[in-house]
N, C-alpha and C. Protein backbone atom coordinates (compact mmCIF):
# COMPACT_ATOMS: atom_id res chain seq x y z
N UNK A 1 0.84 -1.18 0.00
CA UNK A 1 0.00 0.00 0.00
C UNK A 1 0.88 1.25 0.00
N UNK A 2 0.07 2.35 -0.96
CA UNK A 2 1.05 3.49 -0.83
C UNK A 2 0.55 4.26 0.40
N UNK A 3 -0.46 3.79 1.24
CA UNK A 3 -0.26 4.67 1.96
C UNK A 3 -1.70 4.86 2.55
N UNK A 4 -2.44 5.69 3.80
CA UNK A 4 -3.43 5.05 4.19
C UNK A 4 -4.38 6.25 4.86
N UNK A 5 -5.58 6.29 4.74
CA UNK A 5 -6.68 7.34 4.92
C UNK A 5 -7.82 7.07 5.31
N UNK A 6 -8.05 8.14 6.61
CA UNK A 6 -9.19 7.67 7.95
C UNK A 6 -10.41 8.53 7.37
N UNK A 7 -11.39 7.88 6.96
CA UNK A 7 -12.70 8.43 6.28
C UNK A 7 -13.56 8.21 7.69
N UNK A 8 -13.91 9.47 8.36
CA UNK A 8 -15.27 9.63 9.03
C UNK A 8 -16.40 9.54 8.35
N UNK A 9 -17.46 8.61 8.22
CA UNK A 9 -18.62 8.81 7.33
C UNK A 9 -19.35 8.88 8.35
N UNK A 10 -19.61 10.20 8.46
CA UNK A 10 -20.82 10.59 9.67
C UNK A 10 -21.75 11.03 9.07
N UNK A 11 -22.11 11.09 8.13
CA UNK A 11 -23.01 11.20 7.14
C UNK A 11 -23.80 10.41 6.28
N UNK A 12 -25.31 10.60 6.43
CA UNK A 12 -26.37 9.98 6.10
C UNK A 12 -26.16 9.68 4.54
N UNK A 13 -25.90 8.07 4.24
CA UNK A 13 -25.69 7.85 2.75
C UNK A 13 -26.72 7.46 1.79
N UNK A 14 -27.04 9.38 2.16
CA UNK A 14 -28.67 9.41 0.91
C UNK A 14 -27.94 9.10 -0.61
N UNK A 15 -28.65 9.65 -1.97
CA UNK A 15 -27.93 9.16 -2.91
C UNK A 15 -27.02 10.05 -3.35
N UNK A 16 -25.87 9.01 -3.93
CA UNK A 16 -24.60 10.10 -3.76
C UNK A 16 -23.43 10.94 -2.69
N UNK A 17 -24.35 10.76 -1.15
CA UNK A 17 -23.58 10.76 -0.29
C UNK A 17 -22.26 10.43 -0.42
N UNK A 18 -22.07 9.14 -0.48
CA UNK A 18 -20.75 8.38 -0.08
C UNK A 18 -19.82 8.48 -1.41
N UNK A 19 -20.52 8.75 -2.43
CA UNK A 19 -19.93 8.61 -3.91
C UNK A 19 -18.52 8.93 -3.59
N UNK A 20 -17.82 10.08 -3.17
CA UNK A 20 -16.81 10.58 -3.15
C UNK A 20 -16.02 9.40 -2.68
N UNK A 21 -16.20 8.64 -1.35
CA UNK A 21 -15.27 7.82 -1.19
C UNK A 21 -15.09 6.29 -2.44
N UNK A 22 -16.12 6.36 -2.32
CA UNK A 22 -16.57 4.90 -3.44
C UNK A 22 -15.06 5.26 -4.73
N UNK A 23 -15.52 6.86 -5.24
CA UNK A 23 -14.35 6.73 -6.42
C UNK A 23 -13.10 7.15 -5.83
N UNK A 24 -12.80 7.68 -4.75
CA UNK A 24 -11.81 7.13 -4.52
C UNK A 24 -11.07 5.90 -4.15
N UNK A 25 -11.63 5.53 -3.40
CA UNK A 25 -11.42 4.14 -3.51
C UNK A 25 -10.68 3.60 -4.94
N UNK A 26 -11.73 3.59 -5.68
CA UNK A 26 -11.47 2.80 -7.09
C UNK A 26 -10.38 3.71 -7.76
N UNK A 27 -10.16 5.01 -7.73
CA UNK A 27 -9.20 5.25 -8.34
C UNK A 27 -7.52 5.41 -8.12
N UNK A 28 -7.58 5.06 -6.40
CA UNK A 28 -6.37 5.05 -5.72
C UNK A 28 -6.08 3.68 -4.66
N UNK A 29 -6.08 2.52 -5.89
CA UNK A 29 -6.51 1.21 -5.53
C UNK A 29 -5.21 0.72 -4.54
N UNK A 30 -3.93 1.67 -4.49
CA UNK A 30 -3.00 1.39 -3.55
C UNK A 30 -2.71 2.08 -2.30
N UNK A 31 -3.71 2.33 -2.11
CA UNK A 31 -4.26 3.46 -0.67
C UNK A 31 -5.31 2.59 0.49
N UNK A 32 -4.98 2.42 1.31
CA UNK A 32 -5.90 1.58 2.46
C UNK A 32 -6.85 2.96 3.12
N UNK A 33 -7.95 2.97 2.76
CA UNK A 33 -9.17 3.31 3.25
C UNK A 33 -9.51 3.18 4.51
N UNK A 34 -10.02 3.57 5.66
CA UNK A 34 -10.39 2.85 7.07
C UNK A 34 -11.52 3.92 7.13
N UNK A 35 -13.21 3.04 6.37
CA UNK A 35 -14.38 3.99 6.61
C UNK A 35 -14.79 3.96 8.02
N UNK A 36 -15.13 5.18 8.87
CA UNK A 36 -15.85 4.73 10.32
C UNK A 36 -17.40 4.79 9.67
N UNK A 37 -17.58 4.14 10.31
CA UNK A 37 -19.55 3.78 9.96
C UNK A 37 -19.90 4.34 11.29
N UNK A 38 -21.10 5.40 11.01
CA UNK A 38 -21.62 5.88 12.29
C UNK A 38 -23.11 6.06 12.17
N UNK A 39 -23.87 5.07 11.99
CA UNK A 39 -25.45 5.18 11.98
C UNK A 39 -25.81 6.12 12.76
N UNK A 40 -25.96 6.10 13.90
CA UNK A 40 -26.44 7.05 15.08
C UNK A 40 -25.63 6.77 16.16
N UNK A 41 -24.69 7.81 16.25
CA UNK A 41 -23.77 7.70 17.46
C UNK A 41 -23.26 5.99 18.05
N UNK A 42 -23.17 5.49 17.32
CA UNK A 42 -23.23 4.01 17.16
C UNK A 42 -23.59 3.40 15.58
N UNK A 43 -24.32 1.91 16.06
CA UNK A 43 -24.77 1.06 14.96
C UNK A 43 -26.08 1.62 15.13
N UNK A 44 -26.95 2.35 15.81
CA UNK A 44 -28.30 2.73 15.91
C UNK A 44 -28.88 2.34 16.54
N UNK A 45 -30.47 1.95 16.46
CA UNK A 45 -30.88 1.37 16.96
C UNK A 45 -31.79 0.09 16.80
N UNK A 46 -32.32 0.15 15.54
CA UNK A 46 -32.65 -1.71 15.13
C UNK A 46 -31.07 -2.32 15.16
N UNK A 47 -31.58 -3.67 15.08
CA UNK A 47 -30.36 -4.92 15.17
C UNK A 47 -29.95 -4.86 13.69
N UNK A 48 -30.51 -4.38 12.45
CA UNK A 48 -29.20 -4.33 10.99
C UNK A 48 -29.30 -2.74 10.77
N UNK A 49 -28.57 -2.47 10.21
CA UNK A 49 -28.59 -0.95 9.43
C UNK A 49 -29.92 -0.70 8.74
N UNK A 50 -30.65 0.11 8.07
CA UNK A 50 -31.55 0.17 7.11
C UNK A 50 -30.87 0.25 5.71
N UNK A 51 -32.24 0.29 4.88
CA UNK A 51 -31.57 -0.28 3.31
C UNK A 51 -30.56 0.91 2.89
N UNK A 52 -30.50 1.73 3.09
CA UNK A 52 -29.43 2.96 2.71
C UNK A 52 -28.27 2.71 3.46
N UNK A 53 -28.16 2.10 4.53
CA UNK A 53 -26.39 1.90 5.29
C UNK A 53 -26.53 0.71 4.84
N UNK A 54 -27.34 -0.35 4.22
CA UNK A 54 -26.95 -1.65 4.57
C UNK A 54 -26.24 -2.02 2.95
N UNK A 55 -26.72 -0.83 1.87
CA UNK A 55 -26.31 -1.05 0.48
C UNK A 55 -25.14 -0.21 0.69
N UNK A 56 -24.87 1.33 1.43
CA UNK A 56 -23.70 1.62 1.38
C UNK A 56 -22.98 0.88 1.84
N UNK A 57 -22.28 0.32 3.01
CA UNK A 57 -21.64 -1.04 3.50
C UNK A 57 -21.33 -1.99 3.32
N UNK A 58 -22.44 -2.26 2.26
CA UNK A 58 -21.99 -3.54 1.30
C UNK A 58 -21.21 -2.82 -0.23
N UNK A 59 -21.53 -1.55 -0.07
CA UNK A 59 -20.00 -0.81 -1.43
C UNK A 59 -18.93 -0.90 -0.99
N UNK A 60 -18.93 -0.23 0.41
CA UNK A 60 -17.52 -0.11 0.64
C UNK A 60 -17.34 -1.62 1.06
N UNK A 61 -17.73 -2.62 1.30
CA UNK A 61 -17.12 -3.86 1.74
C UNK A 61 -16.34 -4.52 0.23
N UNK A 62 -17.35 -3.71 -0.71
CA UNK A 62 -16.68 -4.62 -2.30
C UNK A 62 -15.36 -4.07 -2.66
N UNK A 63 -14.60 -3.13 -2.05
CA UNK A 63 -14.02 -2.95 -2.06
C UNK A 63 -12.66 -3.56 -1.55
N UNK A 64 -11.43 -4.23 -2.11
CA UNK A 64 -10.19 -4.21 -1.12
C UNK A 64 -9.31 -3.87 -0.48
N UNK A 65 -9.62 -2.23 -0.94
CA UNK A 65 -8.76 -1.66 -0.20
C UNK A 65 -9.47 -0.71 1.33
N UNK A 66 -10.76 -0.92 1.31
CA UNK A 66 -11.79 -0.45 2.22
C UNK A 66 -11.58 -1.24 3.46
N UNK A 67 -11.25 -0.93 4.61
CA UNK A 67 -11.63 -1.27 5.76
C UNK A 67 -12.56 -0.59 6.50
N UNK A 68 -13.59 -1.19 6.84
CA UNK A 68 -14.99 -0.66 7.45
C UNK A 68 -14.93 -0.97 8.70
N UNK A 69 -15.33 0.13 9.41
CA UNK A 69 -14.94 0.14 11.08
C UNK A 69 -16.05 0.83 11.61
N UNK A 70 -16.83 0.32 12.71
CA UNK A 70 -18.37 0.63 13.71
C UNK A 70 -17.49 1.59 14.47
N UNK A 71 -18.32 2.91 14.51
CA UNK A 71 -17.88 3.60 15.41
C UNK A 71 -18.99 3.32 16.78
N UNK A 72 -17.88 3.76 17.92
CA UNK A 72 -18.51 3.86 19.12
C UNK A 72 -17.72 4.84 20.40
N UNK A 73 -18.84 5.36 21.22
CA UNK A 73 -17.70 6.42 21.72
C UNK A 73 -17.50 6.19 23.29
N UNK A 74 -16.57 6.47 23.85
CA UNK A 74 -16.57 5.97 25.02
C UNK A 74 -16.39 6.80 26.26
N UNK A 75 -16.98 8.56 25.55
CA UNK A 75 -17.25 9.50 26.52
C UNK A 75 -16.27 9.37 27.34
N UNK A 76 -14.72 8.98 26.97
CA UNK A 76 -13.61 9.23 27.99
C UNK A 76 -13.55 8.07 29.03
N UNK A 77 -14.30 6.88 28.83
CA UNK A 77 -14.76 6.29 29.94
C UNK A 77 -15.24 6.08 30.91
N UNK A 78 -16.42 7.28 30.67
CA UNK A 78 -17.23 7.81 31.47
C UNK A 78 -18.63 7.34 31.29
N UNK A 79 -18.87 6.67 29.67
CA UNK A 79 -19.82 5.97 29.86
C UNK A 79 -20.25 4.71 29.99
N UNK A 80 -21.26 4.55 30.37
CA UNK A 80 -21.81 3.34 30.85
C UNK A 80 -20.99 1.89 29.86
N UNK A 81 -19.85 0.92 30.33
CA UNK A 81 -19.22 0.17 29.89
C UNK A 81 -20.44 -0.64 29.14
N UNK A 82 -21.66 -1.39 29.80
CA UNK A 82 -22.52 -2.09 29.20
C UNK A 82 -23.09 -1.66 27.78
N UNK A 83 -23.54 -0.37 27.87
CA UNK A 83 -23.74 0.23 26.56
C UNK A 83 -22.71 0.12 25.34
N UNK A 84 -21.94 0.80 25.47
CA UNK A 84 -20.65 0.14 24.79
C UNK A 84 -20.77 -0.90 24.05
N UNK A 85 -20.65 -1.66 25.51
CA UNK A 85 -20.18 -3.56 24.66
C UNK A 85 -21.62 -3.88 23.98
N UNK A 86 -22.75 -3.45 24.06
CA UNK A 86 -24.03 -3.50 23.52
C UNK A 86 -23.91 -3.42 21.92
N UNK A 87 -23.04 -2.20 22.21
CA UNK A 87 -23.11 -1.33 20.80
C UNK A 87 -21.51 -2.44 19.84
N UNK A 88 -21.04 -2.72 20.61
CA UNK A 88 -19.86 -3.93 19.48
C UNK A 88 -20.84 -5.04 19.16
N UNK A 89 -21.66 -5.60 19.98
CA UNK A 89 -22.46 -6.74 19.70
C UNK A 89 -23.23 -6.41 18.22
N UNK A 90 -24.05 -5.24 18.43
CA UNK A 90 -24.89 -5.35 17.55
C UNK A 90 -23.89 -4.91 16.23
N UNK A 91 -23.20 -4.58 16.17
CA UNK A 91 -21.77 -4.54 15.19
C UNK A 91 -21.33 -5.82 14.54
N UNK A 92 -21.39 -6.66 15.71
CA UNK A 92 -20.82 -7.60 15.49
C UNK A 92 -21.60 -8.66 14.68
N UNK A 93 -23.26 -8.33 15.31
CA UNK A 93 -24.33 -9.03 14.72
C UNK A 93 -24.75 -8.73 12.85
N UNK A 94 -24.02 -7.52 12.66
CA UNK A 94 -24.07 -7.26 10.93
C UNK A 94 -23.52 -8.62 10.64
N UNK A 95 -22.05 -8.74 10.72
CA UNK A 95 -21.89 -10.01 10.28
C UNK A 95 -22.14 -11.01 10.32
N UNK A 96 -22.66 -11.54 11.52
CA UNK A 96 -23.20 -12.41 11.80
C UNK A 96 -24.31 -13.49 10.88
N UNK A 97 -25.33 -11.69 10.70
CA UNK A 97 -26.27 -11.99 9.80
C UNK A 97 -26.07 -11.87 8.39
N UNK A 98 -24.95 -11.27 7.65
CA UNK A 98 -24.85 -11.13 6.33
C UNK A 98 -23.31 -10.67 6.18
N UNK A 99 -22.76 -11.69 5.65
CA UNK A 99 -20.95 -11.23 5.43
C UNK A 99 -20.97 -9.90 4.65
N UNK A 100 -21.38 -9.76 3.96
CA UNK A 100 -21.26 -8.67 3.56
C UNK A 100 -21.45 -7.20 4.02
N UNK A 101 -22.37 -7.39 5.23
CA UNK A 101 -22.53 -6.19 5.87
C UNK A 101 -21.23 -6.19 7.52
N UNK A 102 -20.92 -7.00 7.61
CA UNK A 102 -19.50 -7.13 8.16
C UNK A 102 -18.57 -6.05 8.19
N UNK A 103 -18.44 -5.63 9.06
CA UNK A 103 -17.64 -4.20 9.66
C UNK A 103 -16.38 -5.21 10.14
N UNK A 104 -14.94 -5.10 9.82
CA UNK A 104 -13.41 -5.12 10.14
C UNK A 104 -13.64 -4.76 11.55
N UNK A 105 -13.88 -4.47 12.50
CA UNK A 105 -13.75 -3.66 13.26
C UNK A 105 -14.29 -2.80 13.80
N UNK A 106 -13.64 -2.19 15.59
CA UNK A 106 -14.34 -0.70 15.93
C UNK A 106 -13.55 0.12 15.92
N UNK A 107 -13.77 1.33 15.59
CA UNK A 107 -13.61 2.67 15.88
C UNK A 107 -13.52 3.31 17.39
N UNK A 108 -13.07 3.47 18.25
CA UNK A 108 -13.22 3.79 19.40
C UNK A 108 -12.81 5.10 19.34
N UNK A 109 -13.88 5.90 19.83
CA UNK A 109 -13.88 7.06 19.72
C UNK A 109 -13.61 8.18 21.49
N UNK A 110 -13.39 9.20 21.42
CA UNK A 110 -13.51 9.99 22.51
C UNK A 110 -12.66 8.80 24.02
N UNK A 111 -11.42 8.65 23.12
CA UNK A 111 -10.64 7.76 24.61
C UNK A 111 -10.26 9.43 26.05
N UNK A 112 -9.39 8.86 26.77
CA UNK A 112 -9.34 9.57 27.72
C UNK A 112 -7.93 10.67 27.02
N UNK A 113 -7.77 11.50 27.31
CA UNK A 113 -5.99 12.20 27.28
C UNK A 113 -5.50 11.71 28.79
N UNK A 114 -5.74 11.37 29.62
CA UNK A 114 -4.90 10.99 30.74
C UNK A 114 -4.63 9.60 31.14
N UNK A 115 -3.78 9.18 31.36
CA UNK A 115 -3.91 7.71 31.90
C UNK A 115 -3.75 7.51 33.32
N UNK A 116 -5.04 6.34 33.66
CA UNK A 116 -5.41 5.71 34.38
C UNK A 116 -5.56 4.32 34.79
N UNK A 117 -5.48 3.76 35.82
CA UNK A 117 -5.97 2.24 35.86
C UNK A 117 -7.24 1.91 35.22
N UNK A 118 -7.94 3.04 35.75
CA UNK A 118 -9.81 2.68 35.83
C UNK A 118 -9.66 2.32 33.80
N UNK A 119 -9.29 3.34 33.16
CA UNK A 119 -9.39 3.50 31.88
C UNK A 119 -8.61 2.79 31.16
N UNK A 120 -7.91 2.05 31.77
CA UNK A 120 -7.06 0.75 30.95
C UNK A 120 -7.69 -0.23 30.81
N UNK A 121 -8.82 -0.42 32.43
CA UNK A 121 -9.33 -1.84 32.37
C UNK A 121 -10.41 -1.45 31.78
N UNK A 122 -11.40 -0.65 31.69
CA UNK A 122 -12.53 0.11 30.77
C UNK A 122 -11.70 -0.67 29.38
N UNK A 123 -10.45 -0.09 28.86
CA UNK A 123 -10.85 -0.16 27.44
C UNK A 123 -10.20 -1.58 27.07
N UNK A 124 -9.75 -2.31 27.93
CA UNK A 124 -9.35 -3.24 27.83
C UNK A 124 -10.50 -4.59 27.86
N UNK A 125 -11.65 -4.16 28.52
CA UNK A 125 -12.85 -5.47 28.11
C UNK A 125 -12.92 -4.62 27.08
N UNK A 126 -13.24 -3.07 26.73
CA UNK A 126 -13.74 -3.31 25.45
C UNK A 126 -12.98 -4.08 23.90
N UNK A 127 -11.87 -4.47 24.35
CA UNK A 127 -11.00 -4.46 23.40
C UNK A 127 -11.13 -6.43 23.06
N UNK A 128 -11.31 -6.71 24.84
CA UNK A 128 -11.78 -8.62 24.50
C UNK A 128 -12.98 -8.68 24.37
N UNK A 129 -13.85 -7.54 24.28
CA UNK A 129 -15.16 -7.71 23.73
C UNK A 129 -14.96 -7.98 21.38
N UNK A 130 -14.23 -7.04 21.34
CA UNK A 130 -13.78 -6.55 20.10
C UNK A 130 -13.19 -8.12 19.16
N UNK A 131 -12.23 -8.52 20.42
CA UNK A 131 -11.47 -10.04 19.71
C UNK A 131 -12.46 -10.91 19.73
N UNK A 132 -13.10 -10.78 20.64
CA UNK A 132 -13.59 -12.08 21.11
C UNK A 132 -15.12 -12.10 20.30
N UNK A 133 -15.66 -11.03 19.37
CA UNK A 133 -16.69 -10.97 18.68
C UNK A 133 -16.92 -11.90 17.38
N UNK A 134 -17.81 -12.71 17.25
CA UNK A 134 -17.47 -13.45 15.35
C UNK A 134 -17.89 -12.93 14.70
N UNK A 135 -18.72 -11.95 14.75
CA UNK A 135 -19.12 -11.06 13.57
C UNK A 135 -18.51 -9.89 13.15
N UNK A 136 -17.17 -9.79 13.13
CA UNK A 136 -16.21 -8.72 12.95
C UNK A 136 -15.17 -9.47 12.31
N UNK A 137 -15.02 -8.96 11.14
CA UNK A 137 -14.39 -9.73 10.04
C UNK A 137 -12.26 -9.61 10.49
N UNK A 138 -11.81 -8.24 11.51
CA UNK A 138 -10.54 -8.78 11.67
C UNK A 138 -10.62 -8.39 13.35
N UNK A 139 -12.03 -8.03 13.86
CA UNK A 139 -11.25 -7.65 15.01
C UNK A 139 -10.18 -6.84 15.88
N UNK A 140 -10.16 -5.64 14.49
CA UNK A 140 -9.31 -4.52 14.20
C UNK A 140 -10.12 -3.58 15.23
N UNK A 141 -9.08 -3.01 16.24
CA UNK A 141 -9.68 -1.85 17.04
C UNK A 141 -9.12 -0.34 16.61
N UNK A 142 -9.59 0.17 16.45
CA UNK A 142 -8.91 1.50 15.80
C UNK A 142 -9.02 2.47 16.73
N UNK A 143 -7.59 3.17 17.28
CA UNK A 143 -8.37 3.97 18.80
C UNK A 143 -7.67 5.39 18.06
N UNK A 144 -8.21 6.32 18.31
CA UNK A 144 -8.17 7.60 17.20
C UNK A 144 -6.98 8.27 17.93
N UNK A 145 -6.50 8.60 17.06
CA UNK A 145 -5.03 9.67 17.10
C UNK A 145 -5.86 10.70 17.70
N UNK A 146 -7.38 11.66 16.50
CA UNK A 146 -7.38 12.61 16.99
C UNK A 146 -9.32 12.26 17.43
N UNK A 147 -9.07 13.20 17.84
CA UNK A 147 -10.44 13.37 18.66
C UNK A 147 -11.50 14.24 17.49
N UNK A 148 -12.41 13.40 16.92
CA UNK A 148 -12.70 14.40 16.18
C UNK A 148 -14.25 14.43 16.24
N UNK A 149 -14.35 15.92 16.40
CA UNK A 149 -15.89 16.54 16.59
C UNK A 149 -15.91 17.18 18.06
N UNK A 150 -14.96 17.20 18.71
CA UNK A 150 -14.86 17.43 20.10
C UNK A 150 -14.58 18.64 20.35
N UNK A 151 -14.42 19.38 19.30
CA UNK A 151 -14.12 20.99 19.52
C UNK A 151 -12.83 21.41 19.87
N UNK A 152 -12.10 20.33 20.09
CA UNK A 152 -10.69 20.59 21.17
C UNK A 152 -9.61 20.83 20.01
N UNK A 153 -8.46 21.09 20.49
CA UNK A 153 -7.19 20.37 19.27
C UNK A 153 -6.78 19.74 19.19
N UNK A 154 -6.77 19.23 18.37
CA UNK A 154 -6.12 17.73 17.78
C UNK A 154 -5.16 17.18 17.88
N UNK A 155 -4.73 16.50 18.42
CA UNK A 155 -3.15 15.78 18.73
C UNK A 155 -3.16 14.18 19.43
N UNK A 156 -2.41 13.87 19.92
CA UNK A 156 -2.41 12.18 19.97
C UNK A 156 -3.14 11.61 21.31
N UNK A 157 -3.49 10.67 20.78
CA UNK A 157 -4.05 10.58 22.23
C UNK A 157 -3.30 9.99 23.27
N UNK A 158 -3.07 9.95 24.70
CA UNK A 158 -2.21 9.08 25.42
C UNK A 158 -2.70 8.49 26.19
N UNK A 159 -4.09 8.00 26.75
CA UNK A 159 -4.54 7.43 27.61
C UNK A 159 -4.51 6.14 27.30
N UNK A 160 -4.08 5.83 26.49
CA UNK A 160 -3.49 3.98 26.36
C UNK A 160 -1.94 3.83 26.38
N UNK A 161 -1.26 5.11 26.56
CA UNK A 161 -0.11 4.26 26.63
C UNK A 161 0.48 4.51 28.25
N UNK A 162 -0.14 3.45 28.99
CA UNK A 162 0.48 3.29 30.76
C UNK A 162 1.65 3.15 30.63
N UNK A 163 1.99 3.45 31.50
CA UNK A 163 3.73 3.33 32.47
C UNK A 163 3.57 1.54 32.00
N UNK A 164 2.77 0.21 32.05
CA UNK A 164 3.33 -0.78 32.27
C UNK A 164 2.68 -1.22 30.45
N UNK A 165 3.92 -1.18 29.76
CA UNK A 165 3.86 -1.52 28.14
C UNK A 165 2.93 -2.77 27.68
N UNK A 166 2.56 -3.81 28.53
CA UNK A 166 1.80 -5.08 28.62
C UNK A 166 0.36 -4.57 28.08
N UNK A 167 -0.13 -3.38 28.73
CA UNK A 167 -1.58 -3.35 28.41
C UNK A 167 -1.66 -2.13 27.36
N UNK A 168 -0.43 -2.39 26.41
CA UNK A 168 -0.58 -0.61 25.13
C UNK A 168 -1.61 -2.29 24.13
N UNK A 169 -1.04 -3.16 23.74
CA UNK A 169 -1.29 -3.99 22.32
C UNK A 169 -2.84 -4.25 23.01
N UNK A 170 -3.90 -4.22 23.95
CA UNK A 170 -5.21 -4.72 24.02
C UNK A 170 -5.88 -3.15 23.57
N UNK A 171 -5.48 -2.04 23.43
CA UNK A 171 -6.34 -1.46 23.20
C UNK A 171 -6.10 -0.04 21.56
N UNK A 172 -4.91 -1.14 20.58
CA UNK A 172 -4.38 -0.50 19.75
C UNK A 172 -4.48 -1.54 18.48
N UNK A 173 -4.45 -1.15 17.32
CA UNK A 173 -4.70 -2.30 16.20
C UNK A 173 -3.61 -3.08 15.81
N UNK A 174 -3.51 -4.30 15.36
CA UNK A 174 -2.36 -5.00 15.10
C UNK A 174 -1.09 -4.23 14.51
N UNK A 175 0.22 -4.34 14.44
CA UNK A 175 1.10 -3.82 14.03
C UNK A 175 1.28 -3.39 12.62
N UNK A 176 0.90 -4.52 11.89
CA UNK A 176 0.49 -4.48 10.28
C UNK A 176 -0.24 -3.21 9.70
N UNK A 177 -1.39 -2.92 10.80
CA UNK A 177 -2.33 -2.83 10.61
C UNK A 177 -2.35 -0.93 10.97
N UNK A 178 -1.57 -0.36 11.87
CA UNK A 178 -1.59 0.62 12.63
C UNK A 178 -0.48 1.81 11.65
N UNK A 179 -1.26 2.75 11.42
CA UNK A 179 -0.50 3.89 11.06
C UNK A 179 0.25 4.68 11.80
N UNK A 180 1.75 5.33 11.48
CA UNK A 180 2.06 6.00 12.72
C UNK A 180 1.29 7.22 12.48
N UNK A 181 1.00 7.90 14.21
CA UNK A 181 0.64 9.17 14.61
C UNK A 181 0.99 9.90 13.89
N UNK A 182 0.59 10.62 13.13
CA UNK A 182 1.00 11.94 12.66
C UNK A 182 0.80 13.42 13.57
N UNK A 183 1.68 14.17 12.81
CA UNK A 183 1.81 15.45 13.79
C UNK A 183 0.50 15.99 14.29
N UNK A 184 0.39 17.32 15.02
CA UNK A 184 -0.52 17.67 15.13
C UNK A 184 0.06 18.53 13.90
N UNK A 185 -1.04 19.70 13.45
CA UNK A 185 -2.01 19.71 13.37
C UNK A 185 -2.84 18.39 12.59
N UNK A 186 -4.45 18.18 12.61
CA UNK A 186 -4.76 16.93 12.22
C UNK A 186 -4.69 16.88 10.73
N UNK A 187 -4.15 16.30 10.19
CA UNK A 187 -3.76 15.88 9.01
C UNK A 187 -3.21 14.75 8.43
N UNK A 188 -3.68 13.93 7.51
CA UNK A 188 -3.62 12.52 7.45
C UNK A 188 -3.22 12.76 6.14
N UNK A 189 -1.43 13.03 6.10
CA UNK A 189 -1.14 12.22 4.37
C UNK A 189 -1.03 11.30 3.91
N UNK A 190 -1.43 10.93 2.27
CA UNK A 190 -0.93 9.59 1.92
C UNK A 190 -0.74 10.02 0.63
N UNK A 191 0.01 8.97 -0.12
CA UNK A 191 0.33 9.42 -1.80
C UNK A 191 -0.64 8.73 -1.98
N UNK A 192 -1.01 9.11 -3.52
CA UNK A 192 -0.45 10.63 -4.14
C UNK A 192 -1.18 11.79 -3.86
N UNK A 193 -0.68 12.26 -2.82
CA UNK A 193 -1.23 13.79 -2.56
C UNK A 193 -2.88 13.68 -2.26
N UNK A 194 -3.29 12.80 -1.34
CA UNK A 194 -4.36 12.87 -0.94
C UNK A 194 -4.26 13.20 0.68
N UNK A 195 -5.19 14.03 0.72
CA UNK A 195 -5.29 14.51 2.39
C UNK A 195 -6.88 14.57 2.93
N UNK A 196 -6.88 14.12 3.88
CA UNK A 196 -8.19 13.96 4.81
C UNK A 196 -7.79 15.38 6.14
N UNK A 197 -8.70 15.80 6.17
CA UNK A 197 -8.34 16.72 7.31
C UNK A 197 -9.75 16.98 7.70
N UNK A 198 -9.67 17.32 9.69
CA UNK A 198 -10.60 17.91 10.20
C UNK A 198 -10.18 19.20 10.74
N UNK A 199 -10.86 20.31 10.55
CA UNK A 199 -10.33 21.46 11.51
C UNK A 199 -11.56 22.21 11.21
């Protein structure tokens, strides 16, 4: 891959919505994609997507260079852990019920900036919730560099990396798999000259 780009799709994929990523995709077939899927602050609330996320999801899944990732947020670890793992299940249940609607993965959104015990072991079931799911095609956890929609500025996050190095790999994506941090400001390059930015 030449190189790799974090698509927020927080946006309702009426028609044409998503188009933009779709051709990119296809036209920068050596670029790894990582769409976050965000029905409603989550997977929503029925148990599948409706027919407009469930046909976009199955585009970006036809894709190989698309990795599709359930967002979910974890209010810093402030919210309710059960909800959460609720919200990977029914994530997990896309695949379950139709490979094709199969999300790679979560998105973990709004981690802490400080580190803590409480917030290691918080994101650490969420993370053997994440492996331990069959309806998640790699089990890929994606925990966000930047914080985005939060109003704040953008920069790395550190509340996963504790003083004891054992518990950084339960709540970070495989090695293969993980882009390095980029600087602040938020900006995500990749060749050829494609940029994703929030500000």
């Amino acid at each position: 891959m030449d190189g790799s780009v974090i698509v927020p799709l927080y946006v309702y994929p009426s028609m044409g919505a998503w188009d933009p990523v779709y051709d990119m995709a296809a036209l920068y077939p050596r670029v790894q994609f990582t769409a976050i899927v965000n029905v409603h602050n989550g997977p929503g609330e029925g148990a599948l997507p409706n027919p407009e996320y469930s046909h976009a999801i199955e585009t970006l899944n036809s894709f190989n260079n698309v990795r599709t990732v359930g967002y979910v947020s974890t209010t810093w670890c402030a919210r309710n852990l059960n909800s959460v793992l609720d919200e990977i299940a029914a994530y997990s249940f896309w695949g379950e019920y139709r490979d094709s609607l199969a999300v790679d993965g979560i998105f973990v959104d709004e981690t802490p900036t400080q580190y803590s015990p409480e917030s290691v072991s918080y994101l650490h079931t969420i993370a053997q919730a994440v492996h331990g799911s069959n309806g998640l095609k790699e089990g890929f956890i994606g925990r966000s560099s930047f914080h985005f929609g939060t109003g704040g500025v953008f920069g790395p996050t550190r509340a996963c990396t504790p003083p004891n190095p054992v518990a950084l790999p339960l709540v970070v994506p495989p090695p293969k798999a993980q882009p390095p941090d980029p600087p602040a400001p938020a900006l995500v390059y990749c060749k050829p000259a494609i940029a994703c930015a929030r500000g």
